[in-house]
N, C-alpha and C. Protein backbone atom coordinates (compact mmCIF):
# COMPACT_ATOMS: atom_id res chain seq x y z
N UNK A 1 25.12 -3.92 -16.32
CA UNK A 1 24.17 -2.83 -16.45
C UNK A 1 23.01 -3.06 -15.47
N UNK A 2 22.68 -2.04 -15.05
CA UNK A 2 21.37 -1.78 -13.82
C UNK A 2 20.30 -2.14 -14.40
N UNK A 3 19.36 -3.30 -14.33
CA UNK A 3 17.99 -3.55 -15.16
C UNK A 3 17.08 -2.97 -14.25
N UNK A 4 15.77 -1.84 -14.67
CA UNK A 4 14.84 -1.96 -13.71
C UNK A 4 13.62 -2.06 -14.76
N UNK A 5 13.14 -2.81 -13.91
CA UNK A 5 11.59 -3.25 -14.65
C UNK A 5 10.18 -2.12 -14.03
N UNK A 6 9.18 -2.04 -14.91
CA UNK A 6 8.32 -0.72 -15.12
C UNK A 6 7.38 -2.10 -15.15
N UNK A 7 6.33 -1.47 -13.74
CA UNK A 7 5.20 -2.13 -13.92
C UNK A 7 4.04 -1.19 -14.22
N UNK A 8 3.55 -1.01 -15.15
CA UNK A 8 2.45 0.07 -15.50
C UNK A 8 1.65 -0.41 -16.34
N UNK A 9 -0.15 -0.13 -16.21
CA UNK A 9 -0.37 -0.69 -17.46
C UNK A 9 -1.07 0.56 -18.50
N UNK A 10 -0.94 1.79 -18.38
CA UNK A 10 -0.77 2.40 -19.11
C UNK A 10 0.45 2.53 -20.31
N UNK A 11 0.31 2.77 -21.11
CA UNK A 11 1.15 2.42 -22.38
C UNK A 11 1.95 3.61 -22.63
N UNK A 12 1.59 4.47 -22.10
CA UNK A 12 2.37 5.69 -22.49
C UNK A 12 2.95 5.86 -21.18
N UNK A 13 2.99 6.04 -20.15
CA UNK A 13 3.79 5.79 -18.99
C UNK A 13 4.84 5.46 -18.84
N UNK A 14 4.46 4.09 -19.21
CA UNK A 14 5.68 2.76 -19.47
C UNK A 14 6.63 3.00 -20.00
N UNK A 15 5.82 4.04 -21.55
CA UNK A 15 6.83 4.15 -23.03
C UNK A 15 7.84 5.29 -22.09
N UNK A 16 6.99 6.45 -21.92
CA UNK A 16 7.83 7.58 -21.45
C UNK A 16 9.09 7.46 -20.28
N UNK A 17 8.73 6.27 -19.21
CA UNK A 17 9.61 6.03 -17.92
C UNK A 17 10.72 5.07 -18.89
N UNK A 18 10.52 4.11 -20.03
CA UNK A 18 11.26 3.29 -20.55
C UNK A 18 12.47 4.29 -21.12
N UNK A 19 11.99 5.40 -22.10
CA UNK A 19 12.90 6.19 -22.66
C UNK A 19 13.13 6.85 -21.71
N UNK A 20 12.88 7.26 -20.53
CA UNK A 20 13.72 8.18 -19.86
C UNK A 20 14.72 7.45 -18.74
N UNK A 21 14.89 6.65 -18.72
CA UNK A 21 15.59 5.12 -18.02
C UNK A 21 16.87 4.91 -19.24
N UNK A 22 16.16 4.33 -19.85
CA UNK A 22 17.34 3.99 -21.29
C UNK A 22 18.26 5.01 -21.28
N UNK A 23 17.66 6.56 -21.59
CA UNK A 23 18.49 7.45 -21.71
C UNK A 23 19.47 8.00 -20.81
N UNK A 24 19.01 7.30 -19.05
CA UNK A 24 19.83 7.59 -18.23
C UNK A 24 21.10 6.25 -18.15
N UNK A 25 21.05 5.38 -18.68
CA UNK A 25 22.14 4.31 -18.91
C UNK A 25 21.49 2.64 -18.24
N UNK A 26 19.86 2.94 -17.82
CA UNK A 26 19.81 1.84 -17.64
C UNK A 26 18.69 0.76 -18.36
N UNK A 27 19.17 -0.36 -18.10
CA UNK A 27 18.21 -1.53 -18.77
C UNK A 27 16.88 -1.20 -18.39
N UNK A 28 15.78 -1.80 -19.53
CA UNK A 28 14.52 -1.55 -19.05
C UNK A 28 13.68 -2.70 -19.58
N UNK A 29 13.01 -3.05 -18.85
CA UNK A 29 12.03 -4.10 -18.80
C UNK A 29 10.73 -3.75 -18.82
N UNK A 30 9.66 -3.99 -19.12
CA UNK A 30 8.24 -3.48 -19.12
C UNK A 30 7.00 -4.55 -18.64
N UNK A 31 6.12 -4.46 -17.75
CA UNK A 31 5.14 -5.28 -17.50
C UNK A 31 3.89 -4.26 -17.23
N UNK A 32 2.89 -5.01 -17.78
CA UNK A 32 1.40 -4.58 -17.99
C UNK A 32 0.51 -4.44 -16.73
N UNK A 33 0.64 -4.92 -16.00
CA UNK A 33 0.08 -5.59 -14.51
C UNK A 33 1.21 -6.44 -13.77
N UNK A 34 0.89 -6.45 -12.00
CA UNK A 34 1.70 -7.56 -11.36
C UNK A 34 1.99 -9.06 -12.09
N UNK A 35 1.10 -9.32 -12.49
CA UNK A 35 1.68 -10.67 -12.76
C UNK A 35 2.54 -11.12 -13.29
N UNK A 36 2.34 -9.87 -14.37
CA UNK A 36 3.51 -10.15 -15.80
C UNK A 36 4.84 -9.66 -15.01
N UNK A 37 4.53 -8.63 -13.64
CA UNK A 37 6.06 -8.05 -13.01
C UNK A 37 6.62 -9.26 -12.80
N UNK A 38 5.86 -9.86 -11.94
CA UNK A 38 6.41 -11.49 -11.37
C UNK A 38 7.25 -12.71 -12.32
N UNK A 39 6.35 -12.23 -13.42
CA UNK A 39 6.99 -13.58 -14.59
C UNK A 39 7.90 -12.78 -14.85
N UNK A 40 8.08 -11.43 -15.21
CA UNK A 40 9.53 -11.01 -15.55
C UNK A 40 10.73 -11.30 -14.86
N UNK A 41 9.86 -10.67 -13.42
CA UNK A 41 11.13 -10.87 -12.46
C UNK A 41 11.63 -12.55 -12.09
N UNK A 42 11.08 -13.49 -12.84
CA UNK A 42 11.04 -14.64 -12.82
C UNK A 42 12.23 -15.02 -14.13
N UNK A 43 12.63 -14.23 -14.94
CA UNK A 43 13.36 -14.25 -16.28
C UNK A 43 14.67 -13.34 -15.87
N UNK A 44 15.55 -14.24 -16.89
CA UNK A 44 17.03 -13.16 -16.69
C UNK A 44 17.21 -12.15 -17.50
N UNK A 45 17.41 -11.18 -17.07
CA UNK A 45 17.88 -10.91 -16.08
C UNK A 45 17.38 -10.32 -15.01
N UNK A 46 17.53 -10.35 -13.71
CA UNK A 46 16.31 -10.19 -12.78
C UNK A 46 16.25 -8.55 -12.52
N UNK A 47 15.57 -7.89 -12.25
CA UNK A 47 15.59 -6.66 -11.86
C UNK A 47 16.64 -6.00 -11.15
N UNK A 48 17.28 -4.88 -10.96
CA UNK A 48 17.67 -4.54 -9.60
C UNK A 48 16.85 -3.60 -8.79
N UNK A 49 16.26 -3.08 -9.30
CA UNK A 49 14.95 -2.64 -9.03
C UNK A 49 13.12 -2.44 -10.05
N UNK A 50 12.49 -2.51 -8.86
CA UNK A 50 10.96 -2.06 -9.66
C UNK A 50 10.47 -0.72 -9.39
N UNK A 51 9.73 -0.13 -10.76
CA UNK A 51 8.87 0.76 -10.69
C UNK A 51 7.54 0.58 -10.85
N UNK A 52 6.48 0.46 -10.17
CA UNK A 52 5.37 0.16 -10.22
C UNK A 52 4.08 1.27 -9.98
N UNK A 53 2.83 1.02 -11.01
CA UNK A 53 1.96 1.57 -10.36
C UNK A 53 1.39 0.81 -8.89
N UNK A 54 -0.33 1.30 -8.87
CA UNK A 54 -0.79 0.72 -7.83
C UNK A 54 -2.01 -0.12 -8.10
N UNK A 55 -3.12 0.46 -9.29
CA UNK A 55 -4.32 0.65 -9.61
C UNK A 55 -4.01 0.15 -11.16
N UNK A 56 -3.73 -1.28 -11.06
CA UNK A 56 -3.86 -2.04 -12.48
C UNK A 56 -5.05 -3.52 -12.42
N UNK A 57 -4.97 -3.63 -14.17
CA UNK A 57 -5.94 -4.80 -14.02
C UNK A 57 -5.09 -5.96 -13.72
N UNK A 58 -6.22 -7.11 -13.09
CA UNK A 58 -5.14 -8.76 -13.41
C UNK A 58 -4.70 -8.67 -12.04
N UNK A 59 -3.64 -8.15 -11.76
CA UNK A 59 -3.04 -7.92 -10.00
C UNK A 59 -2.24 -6.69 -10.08
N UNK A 60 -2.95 -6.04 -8.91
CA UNK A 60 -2.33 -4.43 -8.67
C UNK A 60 -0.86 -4.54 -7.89
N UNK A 61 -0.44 -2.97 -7.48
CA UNK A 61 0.76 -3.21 -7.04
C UNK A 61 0.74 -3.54 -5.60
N UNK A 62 0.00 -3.37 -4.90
CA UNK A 62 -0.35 -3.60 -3.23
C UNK A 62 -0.10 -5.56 -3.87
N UNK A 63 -0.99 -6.41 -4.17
CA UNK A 63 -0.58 -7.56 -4.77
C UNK A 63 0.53 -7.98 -4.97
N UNK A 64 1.27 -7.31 -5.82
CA UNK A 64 2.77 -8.23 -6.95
C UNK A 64 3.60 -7.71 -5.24
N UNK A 65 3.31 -7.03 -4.66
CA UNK A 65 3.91 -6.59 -3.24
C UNK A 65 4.43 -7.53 -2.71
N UNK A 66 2.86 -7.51 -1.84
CA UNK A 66 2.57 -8.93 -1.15
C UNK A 66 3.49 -10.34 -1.83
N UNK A 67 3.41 -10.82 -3.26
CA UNK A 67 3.66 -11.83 -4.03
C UNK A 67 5.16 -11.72 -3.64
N UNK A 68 6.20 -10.66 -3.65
CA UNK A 68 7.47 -10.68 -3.84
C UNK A 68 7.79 -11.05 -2.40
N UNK A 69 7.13 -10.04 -1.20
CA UNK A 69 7.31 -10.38 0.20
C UNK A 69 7.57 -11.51 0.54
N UNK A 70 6.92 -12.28 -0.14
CA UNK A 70 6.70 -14.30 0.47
C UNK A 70 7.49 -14.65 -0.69
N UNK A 71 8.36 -13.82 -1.32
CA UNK A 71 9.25 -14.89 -2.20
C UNK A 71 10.43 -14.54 -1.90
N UNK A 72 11.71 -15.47 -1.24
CA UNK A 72 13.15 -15.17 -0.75
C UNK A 72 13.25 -14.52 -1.94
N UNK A 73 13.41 -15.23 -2.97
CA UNK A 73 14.36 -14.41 -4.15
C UNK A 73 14.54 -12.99 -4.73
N UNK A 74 12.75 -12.72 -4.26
CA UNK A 74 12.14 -11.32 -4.60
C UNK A 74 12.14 -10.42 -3.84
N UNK A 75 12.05 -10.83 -2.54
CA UNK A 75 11.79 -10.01 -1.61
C UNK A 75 13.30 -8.48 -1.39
N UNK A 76 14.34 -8.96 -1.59
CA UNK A 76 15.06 -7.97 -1.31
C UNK A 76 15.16 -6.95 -2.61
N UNK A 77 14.53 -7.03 -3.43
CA UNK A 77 14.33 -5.89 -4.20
C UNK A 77 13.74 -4.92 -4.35
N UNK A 78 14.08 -3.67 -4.34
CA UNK A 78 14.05 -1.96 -3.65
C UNK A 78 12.41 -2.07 -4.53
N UNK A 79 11.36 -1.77 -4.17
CA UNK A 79 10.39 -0.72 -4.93
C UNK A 79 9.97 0.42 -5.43
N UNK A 80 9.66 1.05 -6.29
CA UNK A 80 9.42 2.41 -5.78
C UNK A 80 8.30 2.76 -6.46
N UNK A 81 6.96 2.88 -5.71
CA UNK A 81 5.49 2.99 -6.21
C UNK A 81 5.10 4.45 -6.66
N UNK A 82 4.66 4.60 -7.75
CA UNK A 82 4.52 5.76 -8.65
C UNK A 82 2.89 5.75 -8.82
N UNK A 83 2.20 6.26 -7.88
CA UNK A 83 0.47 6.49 -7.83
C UNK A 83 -0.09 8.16 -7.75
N UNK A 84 -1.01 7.94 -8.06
CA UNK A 84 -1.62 9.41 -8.04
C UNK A 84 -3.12 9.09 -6.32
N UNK A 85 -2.61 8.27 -6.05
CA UNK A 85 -3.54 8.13 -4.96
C UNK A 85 -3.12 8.70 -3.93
N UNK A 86 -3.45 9.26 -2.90
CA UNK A 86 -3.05 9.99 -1.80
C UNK A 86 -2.21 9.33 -1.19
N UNK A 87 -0.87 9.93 -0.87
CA UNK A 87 0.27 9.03 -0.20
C UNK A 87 -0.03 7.99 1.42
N UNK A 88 -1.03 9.09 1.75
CA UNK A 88 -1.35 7.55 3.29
C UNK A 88 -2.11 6.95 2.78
N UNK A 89 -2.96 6.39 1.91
CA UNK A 89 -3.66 5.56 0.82
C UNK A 89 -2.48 4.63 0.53
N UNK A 90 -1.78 4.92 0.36
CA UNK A 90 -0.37 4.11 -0.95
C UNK A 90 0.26 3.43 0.50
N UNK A 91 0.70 4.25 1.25
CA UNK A 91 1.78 3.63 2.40
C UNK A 91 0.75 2.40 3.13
N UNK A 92 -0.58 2.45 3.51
CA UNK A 92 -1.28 1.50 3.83
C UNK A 92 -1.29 0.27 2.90
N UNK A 93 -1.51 0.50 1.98
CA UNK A 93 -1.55 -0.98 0.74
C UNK A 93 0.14 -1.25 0.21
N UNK A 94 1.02 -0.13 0.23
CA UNK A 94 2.07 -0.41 -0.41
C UNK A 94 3.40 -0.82 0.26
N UNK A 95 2.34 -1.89 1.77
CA UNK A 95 3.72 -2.65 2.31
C UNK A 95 4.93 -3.50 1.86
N UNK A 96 6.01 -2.63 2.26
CA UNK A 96 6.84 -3.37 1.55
C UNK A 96 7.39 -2.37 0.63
N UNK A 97 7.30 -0.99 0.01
CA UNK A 97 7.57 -0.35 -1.01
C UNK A 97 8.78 0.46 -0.26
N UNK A 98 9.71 1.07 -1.05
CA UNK A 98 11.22 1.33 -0.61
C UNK A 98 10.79 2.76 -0.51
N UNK A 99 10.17 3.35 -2.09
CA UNK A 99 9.59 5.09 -1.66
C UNK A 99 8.45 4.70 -2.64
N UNK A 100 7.82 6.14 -2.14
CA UNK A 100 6.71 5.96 -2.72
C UNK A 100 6.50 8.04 -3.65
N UNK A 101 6.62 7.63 -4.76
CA UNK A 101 6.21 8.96 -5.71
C UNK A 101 5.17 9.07 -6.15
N UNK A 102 4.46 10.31 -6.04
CA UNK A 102 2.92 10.91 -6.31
C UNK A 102 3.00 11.54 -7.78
N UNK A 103 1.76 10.91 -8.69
CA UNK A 103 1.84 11.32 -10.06
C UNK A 103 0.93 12.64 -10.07
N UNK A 104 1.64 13.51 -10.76
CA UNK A 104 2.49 13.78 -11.39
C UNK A 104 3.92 13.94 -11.23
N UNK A 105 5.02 13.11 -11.48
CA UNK A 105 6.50 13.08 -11.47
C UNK A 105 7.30 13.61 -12.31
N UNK A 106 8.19 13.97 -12.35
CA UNK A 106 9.31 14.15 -13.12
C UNK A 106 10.06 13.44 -13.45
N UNK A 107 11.06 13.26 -14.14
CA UNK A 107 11.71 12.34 -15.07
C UNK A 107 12.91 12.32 -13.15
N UNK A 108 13.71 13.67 -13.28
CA UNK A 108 14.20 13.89 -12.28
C UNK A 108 14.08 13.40 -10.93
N UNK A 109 12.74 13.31 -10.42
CA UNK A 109 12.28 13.35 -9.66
C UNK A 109 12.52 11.35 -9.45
N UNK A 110 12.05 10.84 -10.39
CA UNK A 110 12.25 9.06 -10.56
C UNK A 110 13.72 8.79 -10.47
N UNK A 111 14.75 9.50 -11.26
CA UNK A 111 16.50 9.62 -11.35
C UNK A 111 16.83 9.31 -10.30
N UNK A 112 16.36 10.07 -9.39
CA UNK A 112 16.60 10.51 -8.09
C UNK A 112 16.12 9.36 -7.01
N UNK A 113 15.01 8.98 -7.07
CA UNK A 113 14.59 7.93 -6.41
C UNK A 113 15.28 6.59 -6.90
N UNK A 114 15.64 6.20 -8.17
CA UNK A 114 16.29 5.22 -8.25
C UNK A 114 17.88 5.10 -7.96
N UNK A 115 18.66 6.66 -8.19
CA UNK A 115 19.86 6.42 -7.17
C UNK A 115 19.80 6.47 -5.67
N UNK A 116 19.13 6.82 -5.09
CA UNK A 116 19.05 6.87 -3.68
C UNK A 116 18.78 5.45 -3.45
N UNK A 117 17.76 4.57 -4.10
CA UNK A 117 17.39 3.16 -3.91
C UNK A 117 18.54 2.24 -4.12
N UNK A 118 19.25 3.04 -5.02
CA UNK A 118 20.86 1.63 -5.02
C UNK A 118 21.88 2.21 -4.50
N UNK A 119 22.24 3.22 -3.80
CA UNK A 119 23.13 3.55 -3.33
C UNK A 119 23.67 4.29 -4.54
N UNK A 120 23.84 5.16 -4.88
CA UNK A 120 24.32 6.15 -6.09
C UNK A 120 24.25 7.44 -6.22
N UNK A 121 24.78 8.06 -6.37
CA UNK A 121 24.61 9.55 -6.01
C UNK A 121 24.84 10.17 -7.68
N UNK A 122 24.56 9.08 -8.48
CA UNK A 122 24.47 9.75 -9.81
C UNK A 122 23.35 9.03 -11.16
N UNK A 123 23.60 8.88 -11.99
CA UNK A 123 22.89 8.01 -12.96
C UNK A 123 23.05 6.75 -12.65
N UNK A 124 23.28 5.72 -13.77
CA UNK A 124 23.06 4.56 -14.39
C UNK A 124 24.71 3.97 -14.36
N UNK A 125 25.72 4.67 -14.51
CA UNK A 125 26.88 5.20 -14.84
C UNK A 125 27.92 5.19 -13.88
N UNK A 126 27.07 5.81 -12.74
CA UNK A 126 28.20 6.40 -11.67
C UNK A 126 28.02 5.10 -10.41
């Protein structure tokens, strides 16, 4: 099964991207801030991809970025940064991010970005 881990530290975000993930067939993981992304992605099972904000406490996502960049193990895993900050704002700090989605999103709209990020032209499934 496809694990992707949700870095957000909004609580309802998290909850809402968690159930709408689950419901598409895949594993879900949850972290509060970068750091906790890092210790997750530090636990099995490792991600196959991240969803992250940008603008958290503790270490933001421009940070857990940077952190994965300088780590072999981490580094080849797809991102995909979910901010309400102006997209050349995000692409400047969010080196390293695979795509980058502007909040307000759609459930669809994330589906979509996470099959294109693994090669899939469908759900969780296909």
């Amino acid at each position: 099964m496809i694990t992707v881990l949700v870095v957000d530290d909004e609580p309802l975000i998290a909850m809402a991207l968690e159930a709408e993930l689950e419901d598409a067939g895949y594993a879900v993981v949850t972290a509060a801030n970068g750091r906790q992304g890092l210790e997750r992605m530090a636990e099995a099972p490792r991600p196959d991809l991240v969803l992250t904000d940008m603008m958290m406490p503790v270490m933001g996502g421009a940070e857990m970025l940077m952190a994965m960049a300088a780590d072999p193990d981490l580094r080849g895993i797809p991102v995909i940064v979910l901010s309400s900050l102006p997209e050349a704002a995000v692409r400047v700090r969010a080196n390293g991010a695979a795509a980058i989605l502007r909040k307000p999103y759609t459930a669809e709209e994330v589906l979509g970005a996470i099959a294109r990020m693994l090669g899939r032209t469908g759900g969780a499934g296909t």
